[in-house]
C-alpha atoms as a PDB file:
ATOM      1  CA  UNK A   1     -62.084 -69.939-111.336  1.00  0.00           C
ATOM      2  CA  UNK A   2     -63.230 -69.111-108.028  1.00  0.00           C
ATOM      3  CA  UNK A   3     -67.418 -68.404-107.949  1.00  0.00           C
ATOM      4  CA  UNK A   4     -68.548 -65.054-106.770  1.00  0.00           C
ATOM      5  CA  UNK A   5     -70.888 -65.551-103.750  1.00  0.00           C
ATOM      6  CA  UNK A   6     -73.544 -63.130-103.478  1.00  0.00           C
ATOM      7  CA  UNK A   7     -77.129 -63.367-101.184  1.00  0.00           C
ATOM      8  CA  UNK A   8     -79.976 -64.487-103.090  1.00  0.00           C
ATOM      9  CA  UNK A   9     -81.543 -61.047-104.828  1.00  0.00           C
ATOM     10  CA  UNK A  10     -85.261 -60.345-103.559  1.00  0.00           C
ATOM     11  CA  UNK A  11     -86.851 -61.697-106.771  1.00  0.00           C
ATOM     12  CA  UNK A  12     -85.570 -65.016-106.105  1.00  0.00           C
ATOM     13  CA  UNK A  13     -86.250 -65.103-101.910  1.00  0.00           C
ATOM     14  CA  UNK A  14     -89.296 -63.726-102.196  1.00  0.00           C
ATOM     15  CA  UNK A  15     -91.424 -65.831-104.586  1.00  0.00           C
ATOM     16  CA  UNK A  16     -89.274 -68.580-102.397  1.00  0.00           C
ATOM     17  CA  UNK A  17     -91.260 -67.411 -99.165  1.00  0.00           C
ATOM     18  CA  UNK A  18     -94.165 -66.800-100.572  1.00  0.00           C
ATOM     19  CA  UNK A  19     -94.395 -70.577-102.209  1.00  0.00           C
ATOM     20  CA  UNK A  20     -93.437 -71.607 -98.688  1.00  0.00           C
ATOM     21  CA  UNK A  21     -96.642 -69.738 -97.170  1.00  0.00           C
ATOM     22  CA  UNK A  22     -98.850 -70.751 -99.924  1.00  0.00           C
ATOM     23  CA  UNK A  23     -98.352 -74.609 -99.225  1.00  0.00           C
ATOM     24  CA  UNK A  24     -98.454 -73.610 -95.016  1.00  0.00           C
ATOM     25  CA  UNK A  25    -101.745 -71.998 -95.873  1.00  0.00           C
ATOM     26  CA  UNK A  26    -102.910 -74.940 -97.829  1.00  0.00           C
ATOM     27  CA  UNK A  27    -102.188 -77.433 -94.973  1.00  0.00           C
ATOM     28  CA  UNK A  28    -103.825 -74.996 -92.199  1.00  0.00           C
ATOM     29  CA  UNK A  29    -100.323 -74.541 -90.712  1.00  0.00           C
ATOM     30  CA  UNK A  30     -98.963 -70.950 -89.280  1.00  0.00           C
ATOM     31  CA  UNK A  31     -95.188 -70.075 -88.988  1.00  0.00           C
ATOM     32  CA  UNK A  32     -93.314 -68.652 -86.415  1.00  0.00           C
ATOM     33  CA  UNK A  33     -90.139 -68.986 -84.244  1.00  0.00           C
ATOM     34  CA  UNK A  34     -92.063 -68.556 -80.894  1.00  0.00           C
ATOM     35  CA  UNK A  35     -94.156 -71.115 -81.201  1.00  0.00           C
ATOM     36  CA  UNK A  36     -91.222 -73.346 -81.951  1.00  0.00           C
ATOM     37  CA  UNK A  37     -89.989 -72.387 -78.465  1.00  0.00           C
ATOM     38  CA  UNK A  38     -92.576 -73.007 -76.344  1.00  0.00           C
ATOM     39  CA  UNK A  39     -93.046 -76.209 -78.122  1.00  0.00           C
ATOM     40  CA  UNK A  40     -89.709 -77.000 -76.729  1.00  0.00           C
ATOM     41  CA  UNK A  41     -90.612 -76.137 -73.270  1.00  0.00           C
ATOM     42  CA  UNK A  42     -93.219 -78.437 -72.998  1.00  0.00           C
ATOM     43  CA  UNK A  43     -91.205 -81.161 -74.385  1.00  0.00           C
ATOM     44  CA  UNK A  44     -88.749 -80.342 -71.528  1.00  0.00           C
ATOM     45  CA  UNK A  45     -91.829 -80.436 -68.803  1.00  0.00           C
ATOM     46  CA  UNK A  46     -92.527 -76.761 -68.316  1.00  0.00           C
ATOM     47  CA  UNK A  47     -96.383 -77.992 -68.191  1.00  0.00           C
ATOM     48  CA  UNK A  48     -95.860 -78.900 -64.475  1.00  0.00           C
ATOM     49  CA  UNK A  49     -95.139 -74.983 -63.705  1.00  0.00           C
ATOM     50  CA  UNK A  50     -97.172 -72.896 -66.152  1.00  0.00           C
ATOM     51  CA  UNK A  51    -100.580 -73.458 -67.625  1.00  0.00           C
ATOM     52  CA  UNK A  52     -99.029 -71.985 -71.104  1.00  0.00           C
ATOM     53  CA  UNK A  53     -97.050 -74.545 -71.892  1.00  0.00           C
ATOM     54  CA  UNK A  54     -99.852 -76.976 -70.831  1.00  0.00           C
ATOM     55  CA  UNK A  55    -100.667 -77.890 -74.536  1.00  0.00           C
ATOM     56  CA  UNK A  56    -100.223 -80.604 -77.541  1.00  0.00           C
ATOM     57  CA  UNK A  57     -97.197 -80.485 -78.348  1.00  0.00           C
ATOM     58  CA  UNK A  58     -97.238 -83.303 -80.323  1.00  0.00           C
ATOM     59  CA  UNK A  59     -99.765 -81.286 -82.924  1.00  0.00           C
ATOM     60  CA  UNK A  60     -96.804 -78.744 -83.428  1.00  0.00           C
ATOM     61  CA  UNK A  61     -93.940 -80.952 -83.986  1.00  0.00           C
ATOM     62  CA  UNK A  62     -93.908 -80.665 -87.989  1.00  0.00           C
ATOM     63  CA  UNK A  63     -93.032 -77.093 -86.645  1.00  0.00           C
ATOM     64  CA  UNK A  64     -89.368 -78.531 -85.332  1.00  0.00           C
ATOM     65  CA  UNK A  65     -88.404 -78.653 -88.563  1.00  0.00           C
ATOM     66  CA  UNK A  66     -87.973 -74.544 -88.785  1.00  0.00           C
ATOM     67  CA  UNK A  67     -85.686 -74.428 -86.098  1.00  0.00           C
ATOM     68  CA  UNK A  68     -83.790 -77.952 -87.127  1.00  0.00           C
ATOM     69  CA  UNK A  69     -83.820 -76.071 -91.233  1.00  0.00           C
ATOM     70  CA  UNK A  70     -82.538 -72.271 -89.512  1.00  0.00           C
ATOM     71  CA  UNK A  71     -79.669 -74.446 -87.757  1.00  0.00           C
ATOM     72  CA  UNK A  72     -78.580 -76.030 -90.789  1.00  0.00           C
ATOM     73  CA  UNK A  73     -79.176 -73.321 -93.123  1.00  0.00           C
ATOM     74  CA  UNK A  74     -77.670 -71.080 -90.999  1.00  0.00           C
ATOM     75  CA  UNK A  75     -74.287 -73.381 -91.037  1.00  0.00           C
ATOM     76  CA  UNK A  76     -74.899 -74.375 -94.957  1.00  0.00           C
ATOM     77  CA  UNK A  77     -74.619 -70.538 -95.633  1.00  0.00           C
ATOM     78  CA  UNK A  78     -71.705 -69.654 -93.373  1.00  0.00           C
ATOM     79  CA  UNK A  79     -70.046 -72.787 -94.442  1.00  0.00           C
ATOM     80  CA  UNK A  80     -70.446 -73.153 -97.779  1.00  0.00           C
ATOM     81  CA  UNK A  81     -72.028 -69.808 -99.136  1.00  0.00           C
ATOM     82  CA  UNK A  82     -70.202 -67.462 -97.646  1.00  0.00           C
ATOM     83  CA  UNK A  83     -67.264 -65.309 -99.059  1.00  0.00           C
ATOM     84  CA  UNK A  84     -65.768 -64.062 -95.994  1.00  0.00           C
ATOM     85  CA  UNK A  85     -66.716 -60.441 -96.669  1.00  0.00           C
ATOM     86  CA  UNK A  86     -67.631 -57.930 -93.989  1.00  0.00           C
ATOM     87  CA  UNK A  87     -70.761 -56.741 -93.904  1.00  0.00           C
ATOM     88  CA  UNK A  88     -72.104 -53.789 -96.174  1.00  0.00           C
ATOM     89  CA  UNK A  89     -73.130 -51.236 -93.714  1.00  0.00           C
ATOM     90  CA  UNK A  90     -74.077 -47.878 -94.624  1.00  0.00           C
ATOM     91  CA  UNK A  91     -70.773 -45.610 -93.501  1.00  0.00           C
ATOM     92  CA  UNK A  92     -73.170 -43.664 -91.426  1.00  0.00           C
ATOM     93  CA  UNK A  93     -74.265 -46.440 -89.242  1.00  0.00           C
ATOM     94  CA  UNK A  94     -70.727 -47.423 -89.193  1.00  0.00           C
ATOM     95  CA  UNK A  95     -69.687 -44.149 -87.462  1.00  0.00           C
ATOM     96  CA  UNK A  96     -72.747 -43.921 -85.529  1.00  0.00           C
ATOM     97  CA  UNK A  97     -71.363 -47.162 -84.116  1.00  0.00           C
ATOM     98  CA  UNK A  98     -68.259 -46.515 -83.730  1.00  0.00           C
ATOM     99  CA  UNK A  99     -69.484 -43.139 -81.950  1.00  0.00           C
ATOM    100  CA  UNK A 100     -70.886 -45.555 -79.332  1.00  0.00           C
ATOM    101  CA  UNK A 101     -67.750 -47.945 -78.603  1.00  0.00           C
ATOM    102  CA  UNK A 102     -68.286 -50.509 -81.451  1.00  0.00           C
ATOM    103  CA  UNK A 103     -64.856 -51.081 -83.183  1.00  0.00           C
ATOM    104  CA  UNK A 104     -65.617 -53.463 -85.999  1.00  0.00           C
ATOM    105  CA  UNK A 105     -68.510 -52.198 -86.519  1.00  0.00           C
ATOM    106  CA  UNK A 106     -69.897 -54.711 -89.535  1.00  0.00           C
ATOM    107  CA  UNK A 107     -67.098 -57.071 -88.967  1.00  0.00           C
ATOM    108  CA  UNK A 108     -68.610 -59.662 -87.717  1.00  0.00           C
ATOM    109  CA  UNK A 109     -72.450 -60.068 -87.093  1.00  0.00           C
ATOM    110  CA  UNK A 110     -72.096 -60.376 -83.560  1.00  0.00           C
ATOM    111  CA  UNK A 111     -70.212 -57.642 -81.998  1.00  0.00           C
ATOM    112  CA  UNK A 112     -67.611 -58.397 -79.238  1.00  0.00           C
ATOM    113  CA  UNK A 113     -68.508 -55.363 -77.227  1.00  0.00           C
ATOM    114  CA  UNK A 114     -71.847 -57.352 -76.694  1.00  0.00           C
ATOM    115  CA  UNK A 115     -70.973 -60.776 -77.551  1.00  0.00           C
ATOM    116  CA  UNK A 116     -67.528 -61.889 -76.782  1.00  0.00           C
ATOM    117  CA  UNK A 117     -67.224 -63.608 -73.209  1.00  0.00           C
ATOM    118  CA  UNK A 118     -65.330 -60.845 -71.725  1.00  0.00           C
ATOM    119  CA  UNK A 119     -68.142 -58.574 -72.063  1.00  0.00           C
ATOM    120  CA  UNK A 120     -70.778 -60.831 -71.162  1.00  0.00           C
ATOM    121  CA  UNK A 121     -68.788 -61.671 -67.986  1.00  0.00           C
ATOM    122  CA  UNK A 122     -69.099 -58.386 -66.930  1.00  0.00           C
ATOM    123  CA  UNK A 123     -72.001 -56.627 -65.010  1.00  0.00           C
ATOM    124  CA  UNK A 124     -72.829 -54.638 -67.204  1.00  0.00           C
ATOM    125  CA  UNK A 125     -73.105 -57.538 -70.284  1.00  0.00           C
ATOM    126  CA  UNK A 126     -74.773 -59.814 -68.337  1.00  0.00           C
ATOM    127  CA  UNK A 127     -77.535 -57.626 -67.466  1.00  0.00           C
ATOM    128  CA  UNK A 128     -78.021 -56.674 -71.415  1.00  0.00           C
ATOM    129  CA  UNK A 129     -78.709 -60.195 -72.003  1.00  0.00           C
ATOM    130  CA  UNK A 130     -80.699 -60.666 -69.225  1.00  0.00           C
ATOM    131  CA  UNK A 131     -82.765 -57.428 -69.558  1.00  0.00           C
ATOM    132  CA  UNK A 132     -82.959 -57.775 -73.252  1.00  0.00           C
ATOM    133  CA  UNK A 133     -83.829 -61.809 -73.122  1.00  0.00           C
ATOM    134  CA  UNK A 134     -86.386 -60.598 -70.765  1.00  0.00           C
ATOM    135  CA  UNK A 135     -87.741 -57.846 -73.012  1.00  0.00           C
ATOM    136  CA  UNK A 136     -88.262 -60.186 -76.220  1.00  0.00           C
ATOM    137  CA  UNK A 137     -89.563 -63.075 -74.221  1.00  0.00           C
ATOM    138  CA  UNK A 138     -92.790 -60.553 -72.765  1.00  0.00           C
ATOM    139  CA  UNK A 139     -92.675 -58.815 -75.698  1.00  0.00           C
ATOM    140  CA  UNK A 140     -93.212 -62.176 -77.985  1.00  0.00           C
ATOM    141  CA  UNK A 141     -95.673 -63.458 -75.545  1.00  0.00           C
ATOM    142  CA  UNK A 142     -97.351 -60.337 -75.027  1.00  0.00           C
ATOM    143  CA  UNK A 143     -97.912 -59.541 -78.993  1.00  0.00           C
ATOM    144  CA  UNK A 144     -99.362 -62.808 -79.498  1.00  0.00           C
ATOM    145  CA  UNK A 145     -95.607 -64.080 -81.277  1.00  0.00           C
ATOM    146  CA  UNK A 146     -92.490 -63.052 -82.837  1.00  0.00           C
ATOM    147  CA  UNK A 147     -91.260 -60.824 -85.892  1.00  0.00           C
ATOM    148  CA  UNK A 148     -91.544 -63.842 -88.198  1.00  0.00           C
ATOM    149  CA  UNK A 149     -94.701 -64.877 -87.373  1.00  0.00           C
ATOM    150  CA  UNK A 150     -96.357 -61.818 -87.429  1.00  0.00           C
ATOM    151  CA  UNK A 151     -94.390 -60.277 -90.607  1.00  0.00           C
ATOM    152  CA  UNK A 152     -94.446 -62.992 -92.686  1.00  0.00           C
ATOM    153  CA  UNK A 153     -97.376 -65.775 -91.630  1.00  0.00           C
ATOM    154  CA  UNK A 154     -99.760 -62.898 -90.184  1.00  0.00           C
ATOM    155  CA  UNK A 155     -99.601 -60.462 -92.805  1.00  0.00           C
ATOM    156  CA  UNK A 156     -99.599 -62.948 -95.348  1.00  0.00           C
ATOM    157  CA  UNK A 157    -102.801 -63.967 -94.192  1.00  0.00           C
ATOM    158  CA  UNK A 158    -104.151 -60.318 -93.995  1.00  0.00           C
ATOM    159  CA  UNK A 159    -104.417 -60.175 -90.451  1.00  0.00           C
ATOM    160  CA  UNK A 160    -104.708 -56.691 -88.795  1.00  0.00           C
ATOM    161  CA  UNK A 161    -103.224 -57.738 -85.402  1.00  0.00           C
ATOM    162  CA  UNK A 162    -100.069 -58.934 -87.406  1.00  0.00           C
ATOM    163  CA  UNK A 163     -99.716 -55.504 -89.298  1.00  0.00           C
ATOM    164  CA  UNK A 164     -99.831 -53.577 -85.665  1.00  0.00           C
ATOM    165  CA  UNK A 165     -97.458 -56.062 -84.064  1.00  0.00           C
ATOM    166  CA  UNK A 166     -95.248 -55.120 -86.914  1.00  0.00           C
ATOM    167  CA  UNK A 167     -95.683 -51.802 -86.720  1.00  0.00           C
ATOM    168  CA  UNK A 168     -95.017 -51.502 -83.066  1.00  0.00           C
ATOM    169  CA  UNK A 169     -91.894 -54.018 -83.482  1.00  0.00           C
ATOM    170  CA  UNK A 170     -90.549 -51.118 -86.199  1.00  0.00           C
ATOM    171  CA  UNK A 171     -91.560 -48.587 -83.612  1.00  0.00           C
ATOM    172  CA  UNK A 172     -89.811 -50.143 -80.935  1.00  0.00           C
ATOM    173  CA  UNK A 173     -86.833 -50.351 -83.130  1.00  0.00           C
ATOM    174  CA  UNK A 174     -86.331 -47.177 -83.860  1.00  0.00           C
ATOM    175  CA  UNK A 175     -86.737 -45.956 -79.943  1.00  0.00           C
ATOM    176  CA  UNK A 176     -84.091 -48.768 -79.191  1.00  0.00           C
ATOM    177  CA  UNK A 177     -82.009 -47.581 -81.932  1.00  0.00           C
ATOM    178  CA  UNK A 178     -81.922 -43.871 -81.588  1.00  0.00           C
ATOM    179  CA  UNK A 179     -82.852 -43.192 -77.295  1.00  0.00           C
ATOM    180  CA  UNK A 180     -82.033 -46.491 -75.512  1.00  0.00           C
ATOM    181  CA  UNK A 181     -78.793 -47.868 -77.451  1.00  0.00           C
ATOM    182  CA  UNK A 182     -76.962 -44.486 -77.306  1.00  0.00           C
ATOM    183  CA  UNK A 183     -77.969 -44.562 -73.169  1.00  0.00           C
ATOM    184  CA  UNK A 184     -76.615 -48.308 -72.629  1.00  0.00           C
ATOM    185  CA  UNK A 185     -73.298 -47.813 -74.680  1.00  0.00           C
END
């Protein structure tokens, strides 16, 4: 008999991240996929051209490990924990979506219209990508780091810079979501 695969429910994957930023806490240690990033950059020499990535990396390695545990966890789950099953969208954002061009519209996590090399070979795709690579680079670097930084490590540790970086990221969002996506597509 075949198992039923279903995501962890919030009472488990909470208490899961929370344990994870208790023990981060306790060894002085912050989280975030940023900083991950532009540890990586000055492993790769980007010290030579910008004074930001001028730094010890060596005192942020332990932080590797998040982007060596989302690459692996990321293909343990689609691998091995996942049932094949489209994603559960609501059927509003489904039609919303497909008002805009998106055929499969919860398909697939990344769409094709975006995704799939025919569309980023074209003008028009390549410049999303570039724009929006653009946008979350200055963004991340202008907020002081990323989503999961701020969301979970910063508001965890009660810090009001975190809780308006998240509340702008929500903001943004939403103007993305409901002014800019409906102008691009």
């Amino acid at each position: 008999m075949e198992a039923i695969l279903q995501p962890w429910p919030w009472y488990v994957s909470g208490p899961l991240i929370a344990l994870v930023m208790a023990i981060l806490v306790f060894f002085g240690k912050t989280f975030g996929m940023s900083s991950n990033l532009r540890t990586l950059c000055s492993i790769g020499g980007a010290g030579k051209y910008a004074d930001f990535f001028r730094f010890d990396w060596k005192a942020q390695k332990w932080n590797l490990t998040v982007v060596l545990g989302a690459i692996i966890g990321g293909f343990i789950a689609v691998q091995f924990l996942s049932d094949g099953s489209t994603i559960d969208l609501n059927p509003d954002t489904v039609s919303d979506l497909n008002t805009l061009g998106f055929e499969n519209a919860g398909a697939t996590l990344l769409p094709a219209e975006i995704y799939d090399w025919d569309s980023i070979l074209t003008f028009k795709g390549f410049s999303i990508l570039v724009i929006a690579g653009f946008l979350v680079g200055f963004g991340t670097r202008y907020a002081g780091g990323c989503t999961s930084g701020h969301a979970i490590t910063g508001l965890s540790n009660l810090q009001l810079p975190s809780l308006i970086a998240v509340i702008g990221f929500f903001i943004g969002g939403l103007l993305m979501t409901h002014f800019l996506l409906p102008l691009i597509f």
